[in-house]
C-alpha atoms as a PDB file:
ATOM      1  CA  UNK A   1     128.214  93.475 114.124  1.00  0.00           C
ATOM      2  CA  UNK A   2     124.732  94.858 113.443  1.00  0.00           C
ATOM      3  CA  UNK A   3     123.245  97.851 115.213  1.00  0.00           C
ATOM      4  CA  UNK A   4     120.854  95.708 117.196  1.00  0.00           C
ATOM      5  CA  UNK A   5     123.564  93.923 118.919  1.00  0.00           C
ATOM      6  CA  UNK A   6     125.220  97.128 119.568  1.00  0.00           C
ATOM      7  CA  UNK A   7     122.445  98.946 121.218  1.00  0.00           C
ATOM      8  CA  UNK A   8     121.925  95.657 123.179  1.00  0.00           C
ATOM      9  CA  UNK A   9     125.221  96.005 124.751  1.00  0.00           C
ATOM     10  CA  UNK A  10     124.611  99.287 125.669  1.00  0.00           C
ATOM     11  CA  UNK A  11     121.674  98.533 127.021  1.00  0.00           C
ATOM     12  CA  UNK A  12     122.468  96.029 129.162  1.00  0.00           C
ATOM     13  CA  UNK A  13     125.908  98.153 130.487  1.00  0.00           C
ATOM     14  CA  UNK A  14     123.118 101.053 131.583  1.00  0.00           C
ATOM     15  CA  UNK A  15     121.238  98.383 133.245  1.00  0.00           C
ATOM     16  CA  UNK A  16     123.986  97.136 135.070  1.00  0.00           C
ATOM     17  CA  UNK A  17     125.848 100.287 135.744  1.00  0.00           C
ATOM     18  CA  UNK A  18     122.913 102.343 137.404  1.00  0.00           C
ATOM     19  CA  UNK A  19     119.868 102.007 139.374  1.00  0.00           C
ATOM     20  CA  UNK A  20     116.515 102.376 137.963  1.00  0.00           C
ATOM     21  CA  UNK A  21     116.536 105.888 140.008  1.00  0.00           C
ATOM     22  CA  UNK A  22     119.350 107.106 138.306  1.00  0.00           C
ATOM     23  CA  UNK A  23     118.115 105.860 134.632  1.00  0.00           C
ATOM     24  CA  UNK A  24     114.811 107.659 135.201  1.00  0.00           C
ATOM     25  CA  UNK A  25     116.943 110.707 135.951  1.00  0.00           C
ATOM     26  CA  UNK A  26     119.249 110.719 132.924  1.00  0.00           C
ATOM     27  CA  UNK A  27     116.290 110.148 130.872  1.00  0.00           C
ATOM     28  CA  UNK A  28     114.874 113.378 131.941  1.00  0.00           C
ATOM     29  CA  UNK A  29     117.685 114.749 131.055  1.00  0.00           C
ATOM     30  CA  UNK A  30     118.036 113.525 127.912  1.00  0.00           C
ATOM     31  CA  UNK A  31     114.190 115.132 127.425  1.00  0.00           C
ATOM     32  CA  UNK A  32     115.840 118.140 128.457  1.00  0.00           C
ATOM     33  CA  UNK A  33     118.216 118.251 125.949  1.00  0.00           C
ATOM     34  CA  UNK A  34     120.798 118.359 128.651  1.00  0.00           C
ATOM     35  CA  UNK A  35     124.322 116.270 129.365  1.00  0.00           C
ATOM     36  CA  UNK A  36     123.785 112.789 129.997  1.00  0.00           C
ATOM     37  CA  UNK A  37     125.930 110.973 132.304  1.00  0.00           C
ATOM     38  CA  UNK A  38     124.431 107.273 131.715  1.00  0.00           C
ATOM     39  CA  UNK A  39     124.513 107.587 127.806  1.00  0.00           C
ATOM     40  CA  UNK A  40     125.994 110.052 126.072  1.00  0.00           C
ATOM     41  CA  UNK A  41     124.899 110.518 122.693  1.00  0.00           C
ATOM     42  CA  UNK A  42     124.132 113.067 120.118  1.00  0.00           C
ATOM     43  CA  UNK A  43     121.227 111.776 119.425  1.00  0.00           C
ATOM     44  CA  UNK A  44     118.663 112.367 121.253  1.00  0.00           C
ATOM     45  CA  UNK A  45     116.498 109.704 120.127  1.00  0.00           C
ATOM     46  CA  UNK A  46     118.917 106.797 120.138  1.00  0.00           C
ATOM     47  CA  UNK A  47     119.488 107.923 124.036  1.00  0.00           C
ATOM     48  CA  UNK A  48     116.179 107.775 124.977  1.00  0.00           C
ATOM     49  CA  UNK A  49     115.979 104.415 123.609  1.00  0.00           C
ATOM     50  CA  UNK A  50     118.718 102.940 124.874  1.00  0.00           C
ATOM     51  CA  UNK A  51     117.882 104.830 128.210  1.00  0.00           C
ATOM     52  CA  UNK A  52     114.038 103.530 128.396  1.00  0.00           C
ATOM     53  CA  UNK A  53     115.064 100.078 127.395  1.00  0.00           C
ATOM     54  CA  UNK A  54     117.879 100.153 129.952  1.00  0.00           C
ATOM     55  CA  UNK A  55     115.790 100.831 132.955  1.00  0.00           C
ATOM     56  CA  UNK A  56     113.115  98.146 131.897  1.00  0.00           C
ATOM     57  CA  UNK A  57     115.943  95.570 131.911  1.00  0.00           C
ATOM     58  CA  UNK A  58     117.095  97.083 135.246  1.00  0.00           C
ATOM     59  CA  UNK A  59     113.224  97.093 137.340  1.00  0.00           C
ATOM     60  CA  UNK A  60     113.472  93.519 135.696  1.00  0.00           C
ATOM     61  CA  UNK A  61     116.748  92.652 137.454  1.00  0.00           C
ATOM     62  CA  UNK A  62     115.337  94.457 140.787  1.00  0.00           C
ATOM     63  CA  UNK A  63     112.337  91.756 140.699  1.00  0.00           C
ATOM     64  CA  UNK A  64     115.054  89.332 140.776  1.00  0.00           C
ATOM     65  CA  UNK A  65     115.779  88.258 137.115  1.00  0.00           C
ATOM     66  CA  UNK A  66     119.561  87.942 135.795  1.00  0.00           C
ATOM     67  CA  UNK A  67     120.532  90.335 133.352  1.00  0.00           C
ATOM     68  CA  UNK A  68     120.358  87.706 130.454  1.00  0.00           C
ATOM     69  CA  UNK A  69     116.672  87.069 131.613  1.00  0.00           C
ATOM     70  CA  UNK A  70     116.194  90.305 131.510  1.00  0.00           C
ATOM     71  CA  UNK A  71     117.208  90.971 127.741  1.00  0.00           C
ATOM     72  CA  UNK A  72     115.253  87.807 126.619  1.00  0.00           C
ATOM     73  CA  UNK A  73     112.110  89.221 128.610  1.00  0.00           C
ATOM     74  CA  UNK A  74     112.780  92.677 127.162  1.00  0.00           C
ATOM     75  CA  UNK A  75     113.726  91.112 123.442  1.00  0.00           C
ATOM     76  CA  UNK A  76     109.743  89.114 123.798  1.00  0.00           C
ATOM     77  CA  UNK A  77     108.010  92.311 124.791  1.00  0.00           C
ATOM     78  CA  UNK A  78     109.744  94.202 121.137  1.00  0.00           C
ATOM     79  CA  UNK A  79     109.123  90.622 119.026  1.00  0.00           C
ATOM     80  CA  UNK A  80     105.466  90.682 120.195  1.00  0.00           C
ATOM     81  CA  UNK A  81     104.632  94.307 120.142  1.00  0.00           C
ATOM     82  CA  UNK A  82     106.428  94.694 116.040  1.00  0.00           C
ATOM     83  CA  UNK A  83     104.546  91.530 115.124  1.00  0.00           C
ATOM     84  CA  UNK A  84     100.978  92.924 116.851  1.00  0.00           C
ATOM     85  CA  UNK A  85      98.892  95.182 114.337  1.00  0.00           C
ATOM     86  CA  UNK A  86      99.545  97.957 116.828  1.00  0.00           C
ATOM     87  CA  UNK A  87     103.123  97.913 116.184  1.00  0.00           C
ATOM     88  CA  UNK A  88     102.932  98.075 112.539  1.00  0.00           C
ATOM     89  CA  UNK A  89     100.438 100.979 112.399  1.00  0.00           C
ATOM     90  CA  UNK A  90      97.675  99.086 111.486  1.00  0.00           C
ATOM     91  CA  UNK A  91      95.714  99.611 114.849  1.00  0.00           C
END
């Protein structure tokens, strides 16, 4: 199993675990530096990621949207911002 699919499980377990108030809270912490109780990881930058992607998938569900419409909202918004000149660091 690749390490997209991985942190796409994880993401979607934050997103169903806790609320979007509680995933804005661990990811201060985790720009603390401090324990994380919705992901912990050593790596800092891994948990943010996971974290940040987490509670976009969770405001998504809070609109109304399943968690598997989430993902495939969340997986368009990454496709279309690494194919954009922005994303590549030509812009």
């Amino acid at each position: 199993m690749n390490q997209q699919s991985v942190n796409m499980r994880e993401i979607r377990d934050v997103a169903n675990r806790f609320d979007a108030n509680s995933l804005e809270s661990c990811i201060q912490l985790a720009m603390e530096n401090k324990d994380n109780p919705c992901y912990p990881n050593d790596e800092r930058e891994e948990t943010m990621n996971v974290l940040a992607k987490g509670l976009y998938v969770r405001s998504q569900m809070e609109q109304g949207k399943t968690s598997a419409e989430a993902i495939r909202v969340l997986g368009k918004r990454i496709r279309s911002y690494s194919l954009s000149p922005c994303g590549r660091g030509l812009g």
